[in-house]
Structures are given as structure tokens and as C-alpha cells.
C-alpha atoms as a PDB file:
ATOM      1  CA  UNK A   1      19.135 -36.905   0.787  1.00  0.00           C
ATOM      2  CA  UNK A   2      19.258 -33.901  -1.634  1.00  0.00           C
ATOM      3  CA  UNK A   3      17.431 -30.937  -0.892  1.00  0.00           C
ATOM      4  CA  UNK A   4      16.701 -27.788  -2.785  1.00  0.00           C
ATOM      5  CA  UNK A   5      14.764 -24.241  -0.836  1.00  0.00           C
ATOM      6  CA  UNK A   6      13.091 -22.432  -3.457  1.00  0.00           C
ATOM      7  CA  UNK A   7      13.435 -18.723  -1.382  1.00  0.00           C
ATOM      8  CA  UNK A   8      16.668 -19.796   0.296  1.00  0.00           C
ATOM      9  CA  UNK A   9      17.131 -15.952   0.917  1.00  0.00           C
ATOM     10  CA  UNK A  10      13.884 -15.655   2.296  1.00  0.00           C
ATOM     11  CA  UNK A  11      12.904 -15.577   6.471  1.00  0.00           C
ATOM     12  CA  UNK A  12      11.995 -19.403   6.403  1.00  0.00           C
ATOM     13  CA  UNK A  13      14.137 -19.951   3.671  1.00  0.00           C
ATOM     14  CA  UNK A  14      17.678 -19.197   5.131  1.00  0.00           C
ATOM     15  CA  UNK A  15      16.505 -20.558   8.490  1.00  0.00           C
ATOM     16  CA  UNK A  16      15.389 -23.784   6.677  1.00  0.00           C
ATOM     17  CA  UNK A  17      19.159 -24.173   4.775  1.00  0.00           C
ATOM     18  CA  UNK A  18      21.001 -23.171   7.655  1.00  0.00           C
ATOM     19  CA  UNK A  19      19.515 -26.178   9.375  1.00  0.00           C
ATOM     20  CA  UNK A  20      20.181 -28.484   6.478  1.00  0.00           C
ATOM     21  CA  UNK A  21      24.012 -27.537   6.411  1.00  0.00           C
ATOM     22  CA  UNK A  22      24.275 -27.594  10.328  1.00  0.00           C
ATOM     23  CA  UNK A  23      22.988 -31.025  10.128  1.00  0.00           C
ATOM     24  CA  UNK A  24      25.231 -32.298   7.352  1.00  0.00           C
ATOM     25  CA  UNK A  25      22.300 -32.580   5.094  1.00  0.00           C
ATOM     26  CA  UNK A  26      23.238 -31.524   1.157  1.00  0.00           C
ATOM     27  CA  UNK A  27      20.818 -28.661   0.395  1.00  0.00           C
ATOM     28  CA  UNK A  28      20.887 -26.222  -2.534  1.00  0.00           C
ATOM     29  CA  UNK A  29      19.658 -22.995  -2.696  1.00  0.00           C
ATOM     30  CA  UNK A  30      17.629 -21.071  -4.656  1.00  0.00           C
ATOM     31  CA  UNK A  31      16.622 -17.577  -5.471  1.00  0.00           C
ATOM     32  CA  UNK A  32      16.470 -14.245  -7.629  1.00  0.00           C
ATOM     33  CA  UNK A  33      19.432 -12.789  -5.374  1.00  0.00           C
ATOM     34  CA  UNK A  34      22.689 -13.211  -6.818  1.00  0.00           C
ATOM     35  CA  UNK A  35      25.063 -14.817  -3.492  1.00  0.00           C
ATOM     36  CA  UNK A  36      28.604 -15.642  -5.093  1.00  0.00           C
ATOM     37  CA  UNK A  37      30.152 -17.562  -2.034  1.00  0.00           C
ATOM     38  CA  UNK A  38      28.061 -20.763  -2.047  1.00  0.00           C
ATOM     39  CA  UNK A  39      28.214 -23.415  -4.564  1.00  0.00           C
ATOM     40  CA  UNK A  40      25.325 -25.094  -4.382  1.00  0.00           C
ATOM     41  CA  UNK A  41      23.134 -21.932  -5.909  1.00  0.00           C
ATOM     42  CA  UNK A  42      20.921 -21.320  -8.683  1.00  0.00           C
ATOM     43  CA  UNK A  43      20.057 -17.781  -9.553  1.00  0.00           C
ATOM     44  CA  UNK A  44      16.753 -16.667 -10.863  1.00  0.00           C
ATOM     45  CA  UNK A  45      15.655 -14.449 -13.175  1.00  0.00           C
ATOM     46  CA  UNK A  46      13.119 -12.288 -10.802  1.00  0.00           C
ATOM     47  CA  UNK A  47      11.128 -11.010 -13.755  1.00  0.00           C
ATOM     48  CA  UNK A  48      10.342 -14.593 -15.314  1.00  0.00           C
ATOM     49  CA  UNK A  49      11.294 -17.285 -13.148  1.00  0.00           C
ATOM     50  CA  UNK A  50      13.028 -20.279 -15.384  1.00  0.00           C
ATOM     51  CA  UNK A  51      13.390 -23.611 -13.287  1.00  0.00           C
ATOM     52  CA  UNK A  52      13.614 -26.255 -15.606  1.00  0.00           C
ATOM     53  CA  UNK A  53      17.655 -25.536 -15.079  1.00  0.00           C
ATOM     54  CA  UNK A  54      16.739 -26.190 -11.952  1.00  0.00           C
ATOM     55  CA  UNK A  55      15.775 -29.689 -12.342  1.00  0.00           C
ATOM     56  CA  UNK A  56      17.430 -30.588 -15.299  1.00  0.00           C
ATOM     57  CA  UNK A  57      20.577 -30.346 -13.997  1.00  0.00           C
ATOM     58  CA  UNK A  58      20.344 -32.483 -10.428  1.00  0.00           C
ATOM     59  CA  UNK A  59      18.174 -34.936  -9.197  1.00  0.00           C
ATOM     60  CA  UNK A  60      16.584 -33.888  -5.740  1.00  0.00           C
ATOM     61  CA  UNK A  61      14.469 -35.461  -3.545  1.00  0.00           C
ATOM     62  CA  UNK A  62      13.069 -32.775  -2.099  1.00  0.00           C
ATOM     63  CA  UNK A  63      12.225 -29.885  -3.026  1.00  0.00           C
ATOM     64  CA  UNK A  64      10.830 -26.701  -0.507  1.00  0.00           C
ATOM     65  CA  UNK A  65       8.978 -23.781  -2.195  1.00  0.00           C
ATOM     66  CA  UNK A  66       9.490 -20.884   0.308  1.00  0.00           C
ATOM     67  CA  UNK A  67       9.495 -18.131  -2.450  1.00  0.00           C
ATOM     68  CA  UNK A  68       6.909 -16.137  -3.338  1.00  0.00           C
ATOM     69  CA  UNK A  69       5.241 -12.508  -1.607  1.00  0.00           C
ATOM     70  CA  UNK A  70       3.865 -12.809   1.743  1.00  0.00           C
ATOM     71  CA  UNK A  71       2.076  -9.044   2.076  1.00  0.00           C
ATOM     72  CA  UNK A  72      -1.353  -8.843   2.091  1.00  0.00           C
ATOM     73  CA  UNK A  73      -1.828  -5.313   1.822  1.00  0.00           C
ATOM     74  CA  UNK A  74       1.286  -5.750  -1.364  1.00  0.00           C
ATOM     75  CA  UNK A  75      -1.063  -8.361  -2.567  1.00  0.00           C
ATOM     76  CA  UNK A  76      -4.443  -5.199  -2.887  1.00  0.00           C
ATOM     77  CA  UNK A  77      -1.978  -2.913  -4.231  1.00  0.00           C
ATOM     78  CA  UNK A  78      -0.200  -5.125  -6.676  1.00  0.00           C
ATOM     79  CA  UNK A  79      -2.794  -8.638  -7.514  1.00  0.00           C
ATOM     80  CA  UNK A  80      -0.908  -9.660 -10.356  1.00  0.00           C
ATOM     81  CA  UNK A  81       2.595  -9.505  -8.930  1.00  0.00           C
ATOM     82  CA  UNK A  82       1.072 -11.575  -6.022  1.00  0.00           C
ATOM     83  CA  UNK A  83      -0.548 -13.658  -8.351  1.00  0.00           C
ATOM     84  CA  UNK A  84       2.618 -14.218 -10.426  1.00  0.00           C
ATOM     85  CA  UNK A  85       4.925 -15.165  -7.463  1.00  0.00           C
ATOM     86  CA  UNK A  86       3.021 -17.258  -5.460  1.00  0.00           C
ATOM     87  CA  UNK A  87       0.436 -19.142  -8.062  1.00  0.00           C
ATOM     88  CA  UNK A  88       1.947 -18.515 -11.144  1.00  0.00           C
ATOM     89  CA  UNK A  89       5.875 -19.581 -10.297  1.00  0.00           C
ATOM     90  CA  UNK A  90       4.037 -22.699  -8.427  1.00  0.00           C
ATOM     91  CA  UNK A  91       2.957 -24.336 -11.551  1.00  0.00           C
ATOM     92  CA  UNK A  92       6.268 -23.421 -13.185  1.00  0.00           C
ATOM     93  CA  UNK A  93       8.056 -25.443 -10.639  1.00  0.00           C
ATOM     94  CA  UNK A  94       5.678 -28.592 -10.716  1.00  0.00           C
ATOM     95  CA  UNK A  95       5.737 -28.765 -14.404  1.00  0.00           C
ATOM     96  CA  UNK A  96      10.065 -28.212 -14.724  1.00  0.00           C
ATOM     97  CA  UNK A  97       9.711 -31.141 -11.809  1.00  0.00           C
ATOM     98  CA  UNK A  98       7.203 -33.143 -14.277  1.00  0.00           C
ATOM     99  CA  UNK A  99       9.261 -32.682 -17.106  1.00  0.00           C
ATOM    100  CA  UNK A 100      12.668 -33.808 -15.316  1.00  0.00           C
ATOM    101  CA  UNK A 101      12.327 -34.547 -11.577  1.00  0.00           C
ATOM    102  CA  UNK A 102       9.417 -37.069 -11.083  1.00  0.00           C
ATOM    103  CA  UNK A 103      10.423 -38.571  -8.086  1.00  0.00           C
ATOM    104  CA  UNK A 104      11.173 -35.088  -6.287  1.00  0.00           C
ATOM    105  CA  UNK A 105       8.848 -34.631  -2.986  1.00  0.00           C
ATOM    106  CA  UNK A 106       7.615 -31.180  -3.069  1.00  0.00           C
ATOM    107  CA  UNK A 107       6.703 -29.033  -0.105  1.00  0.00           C
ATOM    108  CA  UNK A 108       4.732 -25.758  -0.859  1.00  0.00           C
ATOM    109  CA  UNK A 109       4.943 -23.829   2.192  1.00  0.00           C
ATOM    110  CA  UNK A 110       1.254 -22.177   1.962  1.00  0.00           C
ATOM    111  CA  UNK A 111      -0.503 -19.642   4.358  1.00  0.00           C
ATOM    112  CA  UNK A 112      -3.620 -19.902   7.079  1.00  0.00           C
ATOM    113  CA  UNK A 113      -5.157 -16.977   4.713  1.00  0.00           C
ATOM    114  CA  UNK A 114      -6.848 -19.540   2.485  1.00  0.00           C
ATOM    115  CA  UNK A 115      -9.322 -19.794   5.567  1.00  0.00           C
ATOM    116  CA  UNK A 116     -10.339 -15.829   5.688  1.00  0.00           C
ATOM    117  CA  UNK A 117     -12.631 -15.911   8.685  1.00  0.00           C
ATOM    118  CA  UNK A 118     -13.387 -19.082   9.961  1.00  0.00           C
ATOM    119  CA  UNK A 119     -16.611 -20.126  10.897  1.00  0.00           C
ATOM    120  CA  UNK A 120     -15.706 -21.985  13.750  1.00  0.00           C
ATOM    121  CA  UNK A 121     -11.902 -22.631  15.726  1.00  0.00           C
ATOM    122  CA  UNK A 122      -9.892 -24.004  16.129  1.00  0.00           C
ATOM    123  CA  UNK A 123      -9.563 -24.632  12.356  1.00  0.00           C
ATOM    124  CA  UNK A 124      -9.426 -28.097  11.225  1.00  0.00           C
ATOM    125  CA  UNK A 125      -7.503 -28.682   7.958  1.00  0.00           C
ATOM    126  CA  UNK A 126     -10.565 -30.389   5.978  1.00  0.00           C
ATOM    127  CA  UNK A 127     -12.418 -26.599   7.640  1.00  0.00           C
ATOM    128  CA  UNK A 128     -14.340 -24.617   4.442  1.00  0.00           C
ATOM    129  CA  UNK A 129     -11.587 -22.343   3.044  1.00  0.00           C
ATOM    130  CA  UNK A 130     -12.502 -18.694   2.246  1.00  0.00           C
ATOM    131  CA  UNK A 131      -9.989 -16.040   1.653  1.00  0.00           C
ATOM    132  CA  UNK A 132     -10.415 -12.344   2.350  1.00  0.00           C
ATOM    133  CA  UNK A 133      -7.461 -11.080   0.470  1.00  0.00           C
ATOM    134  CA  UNK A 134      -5.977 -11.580  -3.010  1.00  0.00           C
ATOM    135  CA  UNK A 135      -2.843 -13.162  -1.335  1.00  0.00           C
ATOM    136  CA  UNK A 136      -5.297 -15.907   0.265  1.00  0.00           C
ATOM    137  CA  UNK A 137      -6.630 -16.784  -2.647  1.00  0.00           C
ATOM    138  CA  UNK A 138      -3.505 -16.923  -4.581  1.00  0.00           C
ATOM    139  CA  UNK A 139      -2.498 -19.069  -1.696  1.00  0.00           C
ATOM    140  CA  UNK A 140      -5.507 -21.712  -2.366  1.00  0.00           C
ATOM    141  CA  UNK A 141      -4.744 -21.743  -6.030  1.00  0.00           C
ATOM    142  CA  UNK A 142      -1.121 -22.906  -5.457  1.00  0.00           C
ATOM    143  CA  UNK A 143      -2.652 -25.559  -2.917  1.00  0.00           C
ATOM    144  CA  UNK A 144      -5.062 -26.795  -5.740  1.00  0.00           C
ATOM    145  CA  UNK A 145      -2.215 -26.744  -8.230  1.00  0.00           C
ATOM    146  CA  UNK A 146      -0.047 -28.966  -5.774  1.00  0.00           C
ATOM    147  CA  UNK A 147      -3.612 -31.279  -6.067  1.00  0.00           C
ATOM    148  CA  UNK A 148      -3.804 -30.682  -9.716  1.00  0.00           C
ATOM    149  CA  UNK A 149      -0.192 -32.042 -10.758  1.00  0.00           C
ATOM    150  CA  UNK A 150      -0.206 -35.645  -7.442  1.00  0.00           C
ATOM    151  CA  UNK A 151      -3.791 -35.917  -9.531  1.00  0.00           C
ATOM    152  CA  UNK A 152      -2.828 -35.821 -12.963  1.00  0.00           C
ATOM    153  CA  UNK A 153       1.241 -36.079 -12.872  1.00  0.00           C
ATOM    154  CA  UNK A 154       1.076 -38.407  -9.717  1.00  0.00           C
ATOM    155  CA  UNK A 155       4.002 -35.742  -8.359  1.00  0.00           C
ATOM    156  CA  UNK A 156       4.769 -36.337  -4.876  1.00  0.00           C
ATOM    157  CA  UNK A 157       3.329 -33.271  -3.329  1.00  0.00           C
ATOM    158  CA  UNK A 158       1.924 -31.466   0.225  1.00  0.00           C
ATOM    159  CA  UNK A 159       0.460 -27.625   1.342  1.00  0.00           C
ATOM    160  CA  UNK A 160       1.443 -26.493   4.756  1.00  0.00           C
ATOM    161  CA  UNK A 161      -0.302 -23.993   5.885  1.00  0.00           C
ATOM    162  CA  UNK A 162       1.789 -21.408   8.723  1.00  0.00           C
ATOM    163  CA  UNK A 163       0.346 -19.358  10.647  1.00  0.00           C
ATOM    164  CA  UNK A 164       1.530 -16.366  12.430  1.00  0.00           C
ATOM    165  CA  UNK A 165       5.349 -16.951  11.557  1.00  0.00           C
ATOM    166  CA  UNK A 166       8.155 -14.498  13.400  1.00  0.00           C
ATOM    167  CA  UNK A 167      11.742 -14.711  14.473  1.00  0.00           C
ATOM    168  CA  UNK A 168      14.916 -13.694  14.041  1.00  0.00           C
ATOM    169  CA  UNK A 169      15.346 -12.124  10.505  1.00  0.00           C
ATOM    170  CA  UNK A 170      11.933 -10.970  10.061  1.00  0.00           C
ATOM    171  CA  UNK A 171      11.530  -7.631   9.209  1.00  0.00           C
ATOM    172  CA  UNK A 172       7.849  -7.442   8.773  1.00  0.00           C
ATOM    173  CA  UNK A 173       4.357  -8.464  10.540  1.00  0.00           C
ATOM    174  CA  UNK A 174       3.449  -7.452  13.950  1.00  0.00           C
ATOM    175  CA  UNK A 175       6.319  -7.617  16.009  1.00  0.00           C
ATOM    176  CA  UNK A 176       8.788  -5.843  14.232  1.00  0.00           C
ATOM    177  CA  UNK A 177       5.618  -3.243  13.428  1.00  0.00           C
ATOM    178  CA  UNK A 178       5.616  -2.697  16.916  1.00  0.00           C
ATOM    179  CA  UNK A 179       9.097  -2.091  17.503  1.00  0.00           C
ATOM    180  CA  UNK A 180       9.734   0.032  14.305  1.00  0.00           C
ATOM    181  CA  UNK A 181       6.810   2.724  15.753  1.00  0.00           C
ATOM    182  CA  UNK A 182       8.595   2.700  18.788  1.00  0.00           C
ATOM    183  CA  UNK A 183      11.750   4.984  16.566  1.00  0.00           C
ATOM    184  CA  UNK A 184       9.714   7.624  16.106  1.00  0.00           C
ATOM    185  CA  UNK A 185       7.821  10.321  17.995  1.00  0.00           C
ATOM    186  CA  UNK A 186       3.985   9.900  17.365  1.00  0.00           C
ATOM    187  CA  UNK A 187       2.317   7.823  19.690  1.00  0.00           C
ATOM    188  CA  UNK A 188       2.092   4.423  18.951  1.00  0.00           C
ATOM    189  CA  UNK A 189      -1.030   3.281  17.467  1.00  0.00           C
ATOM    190  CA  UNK A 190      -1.903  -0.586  15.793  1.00  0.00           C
ATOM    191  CA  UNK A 191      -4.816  -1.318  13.445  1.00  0.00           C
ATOM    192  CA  UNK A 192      -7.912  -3.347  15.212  1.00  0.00           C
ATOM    193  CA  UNK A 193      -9.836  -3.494  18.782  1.00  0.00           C
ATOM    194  CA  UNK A 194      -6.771  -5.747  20.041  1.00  0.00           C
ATOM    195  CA  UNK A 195      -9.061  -8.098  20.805  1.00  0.00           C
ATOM    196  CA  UNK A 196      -8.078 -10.127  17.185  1.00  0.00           C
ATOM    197  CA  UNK A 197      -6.502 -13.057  17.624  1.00  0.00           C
ATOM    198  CA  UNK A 198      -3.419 -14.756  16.470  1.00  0.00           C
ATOM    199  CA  UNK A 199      -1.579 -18.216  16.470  1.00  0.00           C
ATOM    200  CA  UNK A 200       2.364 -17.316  16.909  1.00  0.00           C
ATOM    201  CA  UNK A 201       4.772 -20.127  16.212  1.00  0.00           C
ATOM    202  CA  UNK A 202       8.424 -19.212  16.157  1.00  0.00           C
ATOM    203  CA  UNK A 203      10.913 -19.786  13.333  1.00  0.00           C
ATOM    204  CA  UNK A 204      12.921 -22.602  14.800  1.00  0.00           C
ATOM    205  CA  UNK A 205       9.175 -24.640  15.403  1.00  0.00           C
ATOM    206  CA  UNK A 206       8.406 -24.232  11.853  1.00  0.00           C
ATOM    207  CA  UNK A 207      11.793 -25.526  10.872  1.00  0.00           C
ATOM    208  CA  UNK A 208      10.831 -28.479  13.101  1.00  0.00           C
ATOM    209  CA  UNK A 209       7.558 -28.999  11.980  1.00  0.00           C
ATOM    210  CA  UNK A 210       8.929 -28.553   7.975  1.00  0.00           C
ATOM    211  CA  UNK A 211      11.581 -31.437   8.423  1.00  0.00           C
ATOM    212  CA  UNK A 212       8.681 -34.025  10.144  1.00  0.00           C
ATOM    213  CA  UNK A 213       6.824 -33.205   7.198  1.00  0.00           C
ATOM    214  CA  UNK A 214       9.714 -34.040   5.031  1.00  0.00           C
ATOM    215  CA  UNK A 215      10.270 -37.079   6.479  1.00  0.00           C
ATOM    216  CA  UNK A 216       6.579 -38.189   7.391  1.00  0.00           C
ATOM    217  CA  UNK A 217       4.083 -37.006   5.044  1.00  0.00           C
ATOM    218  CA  UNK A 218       1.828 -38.885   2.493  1.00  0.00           C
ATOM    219  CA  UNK A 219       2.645 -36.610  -0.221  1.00  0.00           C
ATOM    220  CA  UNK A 220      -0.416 -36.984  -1.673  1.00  0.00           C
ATOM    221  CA  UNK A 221      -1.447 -33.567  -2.369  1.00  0.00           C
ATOM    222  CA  UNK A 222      -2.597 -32.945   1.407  1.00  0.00           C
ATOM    223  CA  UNK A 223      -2.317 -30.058   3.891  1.00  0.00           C
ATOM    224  CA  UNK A 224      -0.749 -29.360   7.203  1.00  0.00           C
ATOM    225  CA  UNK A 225      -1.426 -26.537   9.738  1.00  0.00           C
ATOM    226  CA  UNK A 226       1.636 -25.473  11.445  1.00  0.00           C
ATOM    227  CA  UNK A 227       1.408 -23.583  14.248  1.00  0.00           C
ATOM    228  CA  UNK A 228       1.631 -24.067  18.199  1.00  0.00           C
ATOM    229  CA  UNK A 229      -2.487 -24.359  18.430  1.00  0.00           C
ATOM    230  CA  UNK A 230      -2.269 -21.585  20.874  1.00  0.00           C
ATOM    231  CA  UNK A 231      -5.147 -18.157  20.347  1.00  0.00           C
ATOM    232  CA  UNK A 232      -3.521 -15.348  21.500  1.00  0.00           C
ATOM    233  CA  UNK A 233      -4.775 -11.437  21.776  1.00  0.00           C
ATOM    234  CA  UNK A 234      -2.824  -8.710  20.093  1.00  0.00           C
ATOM    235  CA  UNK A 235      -3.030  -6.973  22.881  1.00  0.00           C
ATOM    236  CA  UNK A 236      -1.437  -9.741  24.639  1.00  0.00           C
ATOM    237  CA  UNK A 237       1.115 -10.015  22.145  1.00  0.00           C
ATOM    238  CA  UNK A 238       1.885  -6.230  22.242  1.00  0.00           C
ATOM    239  CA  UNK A 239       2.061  -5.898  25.660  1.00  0.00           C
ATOM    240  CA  UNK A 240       4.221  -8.865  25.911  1.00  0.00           C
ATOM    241  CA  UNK A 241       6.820  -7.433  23.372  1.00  0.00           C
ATOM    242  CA  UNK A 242       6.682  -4.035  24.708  1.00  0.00           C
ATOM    243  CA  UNK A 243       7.451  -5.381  28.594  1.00  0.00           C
ATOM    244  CA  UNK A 244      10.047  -7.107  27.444  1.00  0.00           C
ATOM    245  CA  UNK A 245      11.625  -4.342  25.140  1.00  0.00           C
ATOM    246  CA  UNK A 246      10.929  -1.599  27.627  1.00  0.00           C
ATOM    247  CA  UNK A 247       8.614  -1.102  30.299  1.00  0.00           C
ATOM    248  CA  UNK A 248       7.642   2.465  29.789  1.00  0.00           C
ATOM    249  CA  UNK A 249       6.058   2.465  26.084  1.00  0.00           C
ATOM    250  CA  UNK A 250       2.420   2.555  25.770  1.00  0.00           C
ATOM    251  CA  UNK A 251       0.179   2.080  23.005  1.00  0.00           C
ATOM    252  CA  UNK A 252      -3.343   2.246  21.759  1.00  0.00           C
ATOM    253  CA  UNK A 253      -5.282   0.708  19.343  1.00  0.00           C
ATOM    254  CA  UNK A 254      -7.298   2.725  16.323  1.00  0.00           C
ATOM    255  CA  UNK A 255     -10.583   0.242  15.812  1.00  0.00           C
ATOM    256  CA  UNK A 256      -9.770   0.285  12.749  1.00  0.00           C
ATOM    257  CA  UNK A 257     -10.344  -2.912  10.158  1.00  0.00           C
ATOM    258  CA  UNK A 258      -7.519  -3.099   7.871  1.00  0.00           C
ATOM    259  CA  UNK A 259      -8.888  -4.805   4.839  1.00  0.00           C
ATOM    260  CA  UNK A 260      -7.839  -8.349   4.198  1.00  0.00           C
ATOM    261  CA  UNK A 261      -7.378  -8.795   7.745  1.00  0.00           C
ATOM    262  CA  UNK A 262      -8.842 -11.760   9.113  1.00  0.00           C
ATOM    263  CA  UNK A 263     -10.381 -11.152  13.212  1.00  0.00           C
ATOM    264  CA  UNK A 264      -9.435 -15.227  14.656  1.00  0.00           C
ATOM    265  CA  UNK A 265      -6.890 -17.948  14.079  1.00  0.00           C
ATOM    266  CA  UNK A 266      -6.062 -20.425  16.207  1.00  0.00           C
ATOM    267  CA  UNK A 267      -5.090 -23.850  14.389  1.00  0.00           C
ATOM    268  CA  UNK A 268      -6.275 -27.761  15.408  1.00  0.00           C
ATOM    269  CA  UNK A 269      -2.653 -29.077  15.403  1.00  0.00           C
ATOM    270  CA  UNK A 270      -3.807 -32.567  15.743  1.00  0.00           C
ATOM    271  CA  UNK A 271      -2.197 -33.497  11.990  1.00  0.00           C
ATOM    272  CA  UNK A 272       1.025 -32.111  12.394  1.00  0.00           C
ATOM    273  CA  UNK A 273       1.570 -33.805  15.602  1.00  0.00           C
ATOM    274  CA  UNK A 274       0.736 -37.280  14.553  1.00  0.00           C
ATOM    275  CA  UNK A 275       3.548 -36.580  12.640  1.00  0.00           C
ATOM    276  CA  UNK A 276       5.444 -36.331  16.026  1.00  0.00           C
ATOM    277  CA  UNK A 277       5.855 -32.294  16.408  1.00  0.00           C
ATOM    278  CA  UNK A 278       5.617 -30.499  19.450  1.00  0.00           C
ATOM    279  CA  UNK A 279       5.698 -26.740  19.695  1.00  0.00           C
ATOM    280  CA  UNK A 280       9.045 -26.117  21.831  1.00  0.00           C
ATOM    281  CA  UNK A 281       9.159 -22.181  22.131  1.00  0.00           C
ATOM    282  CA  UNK A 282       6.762 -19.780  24.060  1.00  0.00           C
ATOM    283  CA  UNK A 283       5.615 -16.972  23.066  1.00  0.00           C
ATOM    284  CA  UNK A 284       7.549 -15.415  25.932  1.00  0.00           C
ATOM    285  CA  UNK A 285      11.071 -16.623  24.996  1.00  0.00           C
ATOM    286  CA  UNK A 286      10.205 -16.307  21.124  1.00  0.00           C
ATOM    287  CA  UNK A 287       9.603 -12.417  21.739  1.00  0.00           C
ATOM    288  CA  UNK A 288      12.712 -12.521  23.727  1.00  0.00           C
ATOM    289  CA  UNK A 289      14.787 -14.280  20.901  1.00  0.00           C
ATOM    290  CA  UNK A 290      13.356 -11.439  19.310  1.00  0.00           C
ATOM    291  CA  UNK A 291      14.367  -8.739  20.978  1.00  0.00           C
ATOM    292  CA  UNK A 292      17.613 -10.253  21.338  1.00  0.00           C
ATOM    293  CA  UNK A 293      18.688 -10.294  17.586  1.00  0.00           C
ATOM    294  CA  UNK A 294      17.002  -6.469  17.439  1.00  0.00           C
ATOM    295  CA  UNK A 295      19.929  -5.897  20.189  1.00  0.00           C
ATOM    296  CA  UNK A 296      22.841  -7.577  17.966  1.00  0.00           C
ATOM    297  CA  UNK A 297      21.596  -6.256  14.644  1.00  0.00           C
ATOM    298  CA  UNK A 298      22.239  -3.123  16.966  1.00  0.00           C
ATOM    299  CA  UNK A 299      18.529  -2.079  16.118  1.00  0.00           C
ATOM    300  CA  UNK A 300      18.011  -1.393  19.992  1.00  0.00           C
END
């Protein structure tokens, strides 16, 4: 099997192609950084993404798009950037792939935003989507597009849609938020009531559930949650991080609604586990993992 990550230098990205290699599995990567010690690289142009070199020049079987923003406040500040690197560079890919790669399975690696506010939980896949941020509905249009070319093109193609990612190498979202206000001197204070809820699932379950999908989906244009179909508090997920990092810090939250925010997730995992996944890491010992690359980054 041949394997190319779209976003190789990316948080799910690098963890995705370390896997590969570890398990002997030929992967390429892919991405606007320039890395000149591996061989199997292409480098992209980060102001107009070209990937019919891409495809023109091997013959994968798979190929996983983990490129693309994943900010939502970036994505109110900056719509058309969003827009441009996570629609806009979808349909680039699927076409290069129609034009030279047809029987290349595609995995677009898609976000719970496309549901907004749910009206009911946990969320089913086949749930009414409704975004309430540009990057959620740039999200749904790359999941349409992925519908759009299996329609029309009869591409081999599949949406999943993560939830509440973190891990090692993450440098962004809630739980390296909370550590970063720890390093300075104003009291620590998070967005929201606390009483929002989340559905964590840690980088190595994602990897996991990413590889089943590889090997197990339909490919017929459909959609997979992936997450560990577990609703959990920010509060309880900030005072989880915060007793593990150091008893003595205490927070408070502001009430205030950041816009684009969504108030409850928690995922129906039923899909992704007919597939044969099982979520493997708590949220105890993900924080922990956590904290534990903070301490050999020497961030602690």
C-alpha cells in the first residue's frame, strides 16, 4: 500500500506518517514546508497549491487530506484564507486525482463544526448540519465536494468528522490555552459558563480510528464521527489539566460567548465502531501524555 498525508507537517499529519513508517507502511508526505531529509516529499507552493505533480508522478492508493486551517476565530478574521485552504485546495486535490489518480481512496479529515449547535445529542452522522462559523461551513463544502467528485467522477472518497482533537504536538485549543495562561501573571480566566461541553479524543485514537477507516470504509462519499462518544464539561476538563499540572492554580470563567463557538458535542460513535474502533485513552492519561511532552519540550 502507498500512502500520501496531505499536511504531513501538521498535528494529525506527522502523527499519522510517523505511524505509517513505524509500521513499515510506504507513506509520502506532503506540505508547504520545505523538510530536506526525507525522500518521499513533495513541497507546496503555500500561496497556490499545485497537486497535479502530486499525482502525476506516483500512483497512490490512498490519499489523507490533513491540510488546511483549523481556527475558528482565524476563519472570522480571515474567510477567504479559510475558504481557500480548506474548500478551495479540496477540489484542487480531487480534480489532480481525477485527472491522474482514479483509483486513489481519499480521506478528507473534516471537523464536528459542520453541526453548529445540535438540536439533539449525541449527534448522529445523518443529524441536520448547521455551522456557526465560516470554518464550519467551509468544512461542509469540502464534505459536499468529496460527494460531488464519488457522484460525478465515481472517485473513491469519505469525510471524517473529529471532534475535540489534542495531544502531543498541539499547540493550540483548550489545553494548551490553559497551560499557556498559566506563564503569566493575570489570573486565569477561559471564555464560557464552563458548563459547555466537549468530546476529547486523543491523537493516538484518531490515528486508530483514521487507519480502520482506511482499511474499512465504503468510500462512497460518506462520513464518520471520530471521537470517544464521551460529553465532558470544560470545567471538568480544566480542572482535570490543572490537578494534574499543579494543584495550586485556580481559574474562573468570564460568561462570555465567543462567537463561532458551539455550547454541546458529544458524538454517536456507533459508525466508526462497526468499523471495529474502540477509544483506548482517557481523558485522564491523555491530559497526562500531555503534560508529559509540555515537561520534555521543557515547557514546564
Amino acid at each position: 500500500m502507498k500512502i500520501i498525508v496531505i499536511g504531513s507537517k501538521g498535528f494529525i499529519g506527522s502523527h499519522l506518517l510517523s505511524y505509517f513508517l513505524s509500521n513499515k507502511i510506504q507513506c509520502w508526505g506532503c506540505d508547504v514546508y520545505t523538510d530536506y531529509n526525507e525522500e518521499r516529499f513533495f513541497l507546496l507552493d503555500s500561496s497556490n497549491a499545485d497537486f497535479n505533480e502530486v499525482f502525476s508522478s506516483q500512483q497512490f492508493d490512498v490519499c489523507i487530506n490533513c491540510s488546511g486551517a483549523a481556527s475558528v476565530p482565524d476563519s472570522l478574521l480571515h474567510p477567504l484564507r479559510d475558504f481557500t485552504l480548506n474548500t478551495l485546495n479540496i477540489i484542487k486535490i480531487l480534480d489532480a486525482m481525477r485527472r491522474y489518480s482514479t483509483n486513489c481512496k481519499f480521506v478528507n479529515l473534516s471537523s464536528a463544526a459542520v453541526y453548529g449547535n445540535p438540536q439533539q445529542l449525541p449527534i448522529v452522522e445523518n443529524n441536520s448540519i448547521d455551522p456557526v462559523s465560516p470554518y464550519g461551513f467551509h468544512k461542509q463544502y469540502a464534505e459536499d465536494i468529496c460527494k460531488e467528485y464519488h457522484r460525478f467522477f465515481s472517485l473513491q472518497t469519505c469525510s471524517v468528522r473529529i471532534f475535540s482533537a489534542y495531544g502531543a504536538g498541539l499547540k493550540k485549543q483548550l489545553f494548551w490555552d490553559l497551560f499557556s495562561k498559566t506563564k503569566t501573571d493575570k489570573p486565569i480566566t477561559l471564555f464560557g459558563t464552563g458548563k459547555e461541553t466537549r468530546d476529547f479524543i486523543y491523537i493516538t485514537d484518531i490515528v486508530n480510528a483514521l487507519w480502520l477507516v482506511i482499511q474499512h470504509a465504503s468510500f462512497k462519499g460518506d462520513v464518520y464521527n471520530v471521537a470517544n462518544g464521551e460529553e465532558v464539561t470544560i470545567e471538568t476538563a480544566a480542572n482535570l489539566f490543572y490537578k494534574i499540572l499543579s494543584n495550586k492554580i485556580v481559574f474562573s470563567f468570564n460568561c462570555e460567548v465567543r462567537k463561532g463557538d458551539p455550547q454541546n458535542w458529544v458524538a454517536d460513535i456507533t459508525k466508526i465502531k462497526q468499523l471495529g474502533y474502540k477509544p483506548s485513552v482517557s481523558l485522564n492519561e491523555g491530559i497526562e501524555n500531555y503534560i508529559e511532552w509540555l515537561k520534555e519540550e521543557k515547557l514546564v
